[in-house]
C-alpha atoms as a PDB file:
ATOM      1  CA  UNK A   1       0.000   0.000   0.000  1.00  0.00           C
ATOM      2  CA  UNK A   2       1.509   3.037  -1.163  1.00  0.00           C
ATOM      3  CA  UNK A   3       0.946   6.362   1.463  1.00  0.00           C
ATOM      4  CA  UNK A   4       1.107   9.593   0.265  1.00  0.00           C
ATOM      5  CA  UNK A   5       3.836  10.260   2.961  1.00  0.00           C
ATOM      6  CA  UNK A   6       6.021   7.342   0.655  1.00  0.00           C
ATOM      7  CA  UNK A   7       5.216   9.515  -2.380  1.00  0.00           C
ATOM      8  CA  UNK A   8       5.950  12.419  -0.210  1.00  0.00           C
ATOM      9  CA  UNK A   9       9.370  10.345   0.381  1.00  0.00           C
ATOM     10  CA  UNK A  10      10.229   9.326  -3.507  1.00  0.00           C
ATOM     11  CA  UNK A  11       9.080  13.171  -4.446  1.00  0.00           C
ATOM     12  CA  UNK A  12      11.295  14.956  -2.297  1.00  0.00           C
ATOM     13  CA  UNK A  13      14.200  12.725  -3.189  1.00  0.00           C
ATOM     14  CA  UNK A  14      13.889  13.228  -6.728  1.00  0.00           C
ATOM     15  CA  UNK A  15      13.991  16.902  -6.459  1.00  0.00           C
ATOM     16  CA  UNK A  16      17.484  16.428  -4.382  1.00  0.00           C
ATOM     17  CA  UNK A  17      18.437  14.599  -8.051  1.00  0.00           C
ATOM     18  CA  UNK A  18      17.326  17.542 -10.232  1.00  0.00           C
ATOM     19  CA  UNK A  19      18.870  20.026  -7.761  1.00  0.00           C
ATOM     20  CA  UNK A  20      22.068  17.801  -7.948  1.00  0.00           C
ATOM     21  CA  UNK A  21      21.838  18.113 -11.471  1.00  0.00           C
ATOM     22  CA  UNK A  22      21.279  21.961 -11.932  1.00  0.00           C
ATOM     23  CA  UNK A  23      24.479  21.759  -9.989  1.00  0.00           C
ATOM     24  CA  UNK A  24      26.383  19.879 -12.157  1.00  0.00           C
ATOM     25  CA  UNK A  25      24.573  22.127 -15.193  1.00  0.00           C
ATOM     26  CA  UNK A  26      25.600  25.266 -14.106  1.00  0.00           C
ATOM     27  CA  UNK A  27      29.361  23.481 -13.385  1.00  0.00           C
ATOM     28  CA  UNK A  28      29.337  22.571 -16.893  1.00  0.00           C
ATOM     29  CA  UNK A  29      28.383  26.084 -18.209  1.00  0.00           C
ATOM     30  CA  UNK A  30      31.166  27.300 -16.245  1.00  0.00           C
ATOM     31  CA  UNK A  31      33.626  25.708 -17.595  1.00  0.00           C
ATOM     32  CA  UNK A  32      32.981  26.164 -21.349  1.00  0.00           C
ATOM     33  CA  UNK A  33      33.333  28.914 -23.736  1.00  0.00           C
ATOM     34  CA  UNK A  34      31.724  30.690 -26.673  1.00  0.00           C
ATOM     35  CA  UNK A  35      28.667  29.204 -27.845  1.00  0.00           C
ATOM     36  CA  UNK A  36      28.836  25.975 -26.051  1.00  0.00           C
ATOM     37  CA  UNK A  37      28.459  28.291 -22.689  1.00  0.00           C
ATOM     38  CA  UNK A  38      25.166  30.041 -23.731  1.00  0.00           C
ATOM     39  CA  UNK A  39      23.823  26.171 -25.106  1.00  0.00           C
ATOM     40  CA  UNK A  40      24.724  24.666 -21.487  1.00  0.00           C
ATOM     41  CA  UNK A  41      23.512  27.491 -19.165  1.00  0.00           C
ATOM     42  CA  UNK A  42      20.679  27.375 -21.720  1.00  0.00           C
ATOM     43  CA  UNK A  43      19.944  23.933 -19.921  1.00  0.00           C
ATOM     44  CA  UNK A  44      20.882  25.041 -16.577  1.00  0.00           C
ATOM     45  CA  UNK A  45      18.284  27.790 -16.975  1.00  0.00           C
ATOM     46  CA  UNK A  46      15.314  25.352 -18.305  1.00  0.00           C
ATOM     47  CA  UNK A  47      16.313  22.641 -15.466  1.00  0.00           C
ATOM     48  CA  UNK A  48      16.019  25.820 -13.136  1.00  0.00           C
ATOM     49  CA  UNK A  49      12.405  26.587 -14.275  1.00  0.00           C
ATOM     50  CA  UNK A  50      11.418  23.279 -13.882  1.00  0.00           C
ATOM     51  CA  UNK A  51      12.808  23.285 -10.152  1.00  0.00           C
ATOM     52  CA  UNK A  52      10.652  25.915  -9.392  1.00  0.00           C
ATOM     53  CA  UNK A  53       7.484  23.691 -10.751  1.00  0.00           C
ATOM     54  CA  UNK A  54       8.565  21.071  -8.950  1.00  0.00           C
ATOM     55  CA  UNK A  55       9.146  22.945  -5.526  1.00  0.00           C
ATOM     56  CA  UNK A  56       5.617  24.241  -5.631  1.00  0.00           C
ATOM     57  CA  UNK A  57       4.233  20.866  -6.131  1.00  0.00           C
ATOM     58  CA  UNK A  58       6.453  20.051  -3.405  1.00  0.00           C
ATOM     59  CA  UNK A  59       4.771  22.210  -0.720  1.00  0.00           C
ATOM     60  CA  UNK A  60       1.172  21.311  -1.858  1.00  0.00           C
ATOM     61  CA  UNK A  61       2.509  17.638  -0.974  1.00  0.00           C
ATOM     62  CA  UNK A  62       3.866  18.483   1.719  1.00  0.00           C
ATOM     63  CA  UNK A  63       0.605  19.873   3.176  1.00  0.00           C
ATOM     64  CA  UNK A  64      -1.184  16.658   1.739  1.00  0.00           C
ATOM     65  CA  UNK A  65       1.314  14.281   3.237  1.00  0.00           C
ATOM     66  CA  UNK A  66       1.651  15.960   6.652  1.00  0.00           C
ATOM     67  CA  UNK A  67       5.349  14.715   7.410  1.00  0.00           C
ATOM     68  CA  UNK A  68       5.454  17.667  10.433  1.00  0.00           C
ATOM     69  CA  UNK A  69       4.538  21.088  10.225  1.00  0.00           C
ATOM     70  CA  UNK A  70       8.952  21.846  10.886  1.00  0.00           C
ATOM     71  CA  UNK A  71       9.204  19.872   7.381  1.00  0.00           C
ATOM     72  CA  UNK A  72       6.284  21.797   5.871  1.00  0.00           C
ATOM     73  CA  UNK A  73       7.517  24.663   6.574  1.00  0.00           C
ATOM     74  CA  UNK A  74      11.407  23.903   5.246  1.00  0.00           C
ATOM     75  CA  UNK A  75       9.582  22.892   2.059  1.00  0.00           C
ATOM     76  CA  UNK A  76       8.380  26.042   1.858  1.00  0.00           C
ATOM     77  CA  UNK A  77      11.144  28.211   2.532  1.00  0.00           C
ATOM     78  CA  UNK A  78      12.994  26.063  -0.485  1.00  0.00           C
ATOM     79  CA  UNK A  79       9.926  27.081  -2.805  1.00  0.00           C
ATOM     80  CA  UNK A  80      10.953  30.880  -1.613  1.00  0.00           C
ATOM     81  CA  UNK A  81      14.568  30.128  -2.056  1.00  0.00           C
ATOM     82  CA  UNK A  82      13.804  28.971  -5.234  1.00  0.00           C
ATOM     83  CA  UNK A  83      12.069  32.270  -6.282  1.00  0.00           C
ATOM     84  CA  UNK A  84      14.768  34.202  -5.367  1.00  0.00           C
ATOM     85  CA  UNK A  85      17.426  32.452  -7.537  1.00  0.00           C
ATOM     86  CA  UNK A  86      16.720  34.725 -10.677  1.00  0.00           C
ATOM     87  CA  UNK A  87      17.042  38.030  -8.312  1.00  0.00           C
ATOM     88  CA  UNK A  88      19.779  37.004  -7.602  1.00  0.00           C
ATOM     89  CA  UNK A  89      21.218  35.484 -10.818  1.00  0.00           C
ATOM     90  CA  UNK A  90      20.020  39.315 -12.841  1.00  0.00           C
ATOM     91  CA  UNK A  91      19.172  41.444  -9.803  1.00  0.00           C
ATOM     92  CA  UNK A  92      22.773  42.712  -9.020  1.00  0.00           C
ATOM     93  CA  UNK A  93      23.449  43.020 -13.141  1.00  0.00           C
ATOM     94  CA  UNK A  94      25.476  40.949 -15.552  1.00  0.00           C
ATOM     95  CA  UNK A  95      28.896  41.818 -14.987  1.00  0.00           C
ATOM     96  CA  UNK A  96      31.295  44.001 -12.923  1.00  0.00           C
ATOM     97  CA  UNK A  97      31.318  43.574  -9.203  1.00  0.00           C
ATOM     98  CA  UNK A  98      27.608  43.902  -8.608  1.00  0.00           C
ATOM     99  CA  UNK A  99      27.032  40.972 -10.947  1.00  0.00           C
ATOM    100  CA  UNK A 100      30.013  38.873  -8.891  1.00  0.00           C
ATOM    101  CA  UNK A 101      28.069  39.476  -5.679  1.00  0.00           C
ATOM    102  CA  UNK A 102      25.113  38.556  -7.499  1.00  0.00           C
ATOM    103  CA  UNK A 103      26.027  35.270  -9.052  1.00  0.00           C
ATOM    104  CA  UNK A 104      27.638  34.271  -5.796  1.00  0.00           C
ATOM    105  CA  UNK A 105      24.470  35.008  -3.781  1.00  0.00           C
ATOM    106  CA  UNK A 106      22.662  33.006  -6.644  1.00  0.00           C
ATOM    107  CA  UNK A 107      25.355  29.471  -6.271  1.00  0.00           C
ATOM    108  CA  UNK A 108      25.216  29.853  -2.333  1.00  0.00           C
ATOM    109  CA  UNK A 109      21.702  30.475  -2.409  1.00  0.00           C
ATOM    110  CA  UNK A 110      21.565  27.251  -4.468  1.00  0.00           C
ATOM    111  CA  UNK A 111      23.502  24.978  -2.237  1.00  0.00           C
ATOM    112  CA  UNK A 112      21.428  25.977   0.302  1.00  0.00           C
ATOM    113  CA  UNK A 113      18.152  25.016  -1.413  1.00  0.00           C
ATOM    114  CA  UNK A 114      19.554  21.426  -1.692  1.00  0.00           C
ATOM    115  CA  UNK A 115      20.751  21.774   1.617  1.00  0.00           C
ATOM    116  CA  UNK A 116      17.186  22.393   2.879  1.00  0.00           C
ATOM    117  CA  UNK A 117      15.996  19.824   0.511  1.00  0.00           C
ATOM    118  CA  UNK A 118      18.164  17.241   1.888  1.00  0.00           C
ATOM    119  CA  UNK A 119      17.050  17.334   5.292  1.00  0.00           C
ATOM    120  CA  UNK A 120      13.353  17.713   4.525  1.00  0.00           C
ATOM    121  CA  UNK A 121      13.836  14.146   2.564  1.00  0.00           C
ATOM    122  CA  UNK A 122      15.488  13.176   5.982  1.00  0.00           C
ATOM    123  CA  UNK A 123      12.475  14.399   8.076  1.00  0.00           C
ATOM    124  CA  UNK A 124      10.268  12.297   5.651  1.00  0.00           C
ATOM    125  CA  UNK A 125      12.394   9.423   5.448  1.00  0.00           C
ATOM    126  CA  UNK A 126      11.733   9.330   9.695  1.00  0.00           C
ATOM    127  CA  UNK A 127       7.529  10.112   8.948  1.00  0.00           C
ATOM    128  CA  UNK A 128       7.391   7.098   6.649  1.00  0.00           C
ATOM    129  CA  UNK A 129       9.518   4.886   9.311  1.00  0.00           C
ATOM    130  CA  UNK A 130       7.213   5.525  12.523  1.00  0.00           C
ATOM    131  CA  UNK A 131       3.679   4.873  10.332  1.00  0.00           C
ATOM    132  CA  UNK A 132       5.347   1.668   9.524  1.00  0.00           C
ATOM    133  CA  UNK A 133       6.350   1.106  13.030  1.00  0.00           C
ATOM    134  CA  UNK A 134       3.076   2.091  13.848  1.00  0.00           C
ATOM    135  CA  UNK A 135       1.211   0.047  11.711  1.00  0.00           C
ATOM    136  CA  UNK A 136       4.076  -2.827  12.571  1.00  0.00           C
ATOM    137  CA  UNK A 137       2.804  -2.731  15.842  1.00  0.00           C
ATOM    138  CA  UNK A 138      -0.992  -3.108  14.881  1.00  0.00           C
ATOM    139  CA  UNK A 139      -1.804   0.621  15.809  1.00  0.00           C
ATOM    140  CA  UNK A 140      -3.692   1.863  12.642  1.00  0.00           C
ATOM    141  CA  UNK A 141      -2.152   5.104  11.352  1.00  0.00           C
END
């Protein structure tokens, strides 16, 4: 029997693999030139838009499943983070200092979106263990 806080679990850890990925996207971009840069940031940039999709479904499931209101609640403060990666990434400008400040916000602001997302599939990891102790020991859940 499949609980929504198991979907919950298998949802949340997929988004750590696409943030893992728009990682290793933006990495890639980096370290090209020319044409090939634009083309891979290009995919950093679509990856990114879909992260955003996929961190509002998160907090609608997070609501649905009910892993703790504390997990809720970091779910939603990713969604936010999320938001705020393009103010960062074109808020400050495109180049000088300003833009430096701004790109650096926008890569720590990143890590800490899969930071958050990490330990919110670590909170739901432990929801989905206690209803199957619970139900384990006969007490319906």
């Amino acid at each position: 029997m499949c609980s929504v806080k198991v979907f919950f679990l298998g949802w949340t850890r997929f988004v750590v693999v696409l943030l893992v990925l728009q990682v290793g996207l933006a990495g890639w971009g980096a370290v090209s030139g020319g044409g090939e840069r634009v083309m891979r940031f290009i995919a950093h940039a679509g990856n990114g838009g879909m992260l955003i999709f996929w961190l509002m479904l998160s907090v609608v499931f997070a609501l649905i499943a009910r892993p703790g209101w504390q997990t809720v609640l970091l779910t939603a403060l990713s969604a936010f983070m999320i938001l705020m990666q393009g103010a960062f990434a074109y808020g400050f400008g495109t180049s000088g200092t300003l833009g430096g400040v701004g790109i650096a916000l926008h890569a720590l602001n990143g890590l800490g979106i899969l930071t958050l997302q990490l330990i919110v599939a670590r909170r739901a990891k432990r929801a989905v263990d206690a209803k199957r102790a619970l139900r384990a020991e006969g007490v319906p859940a």
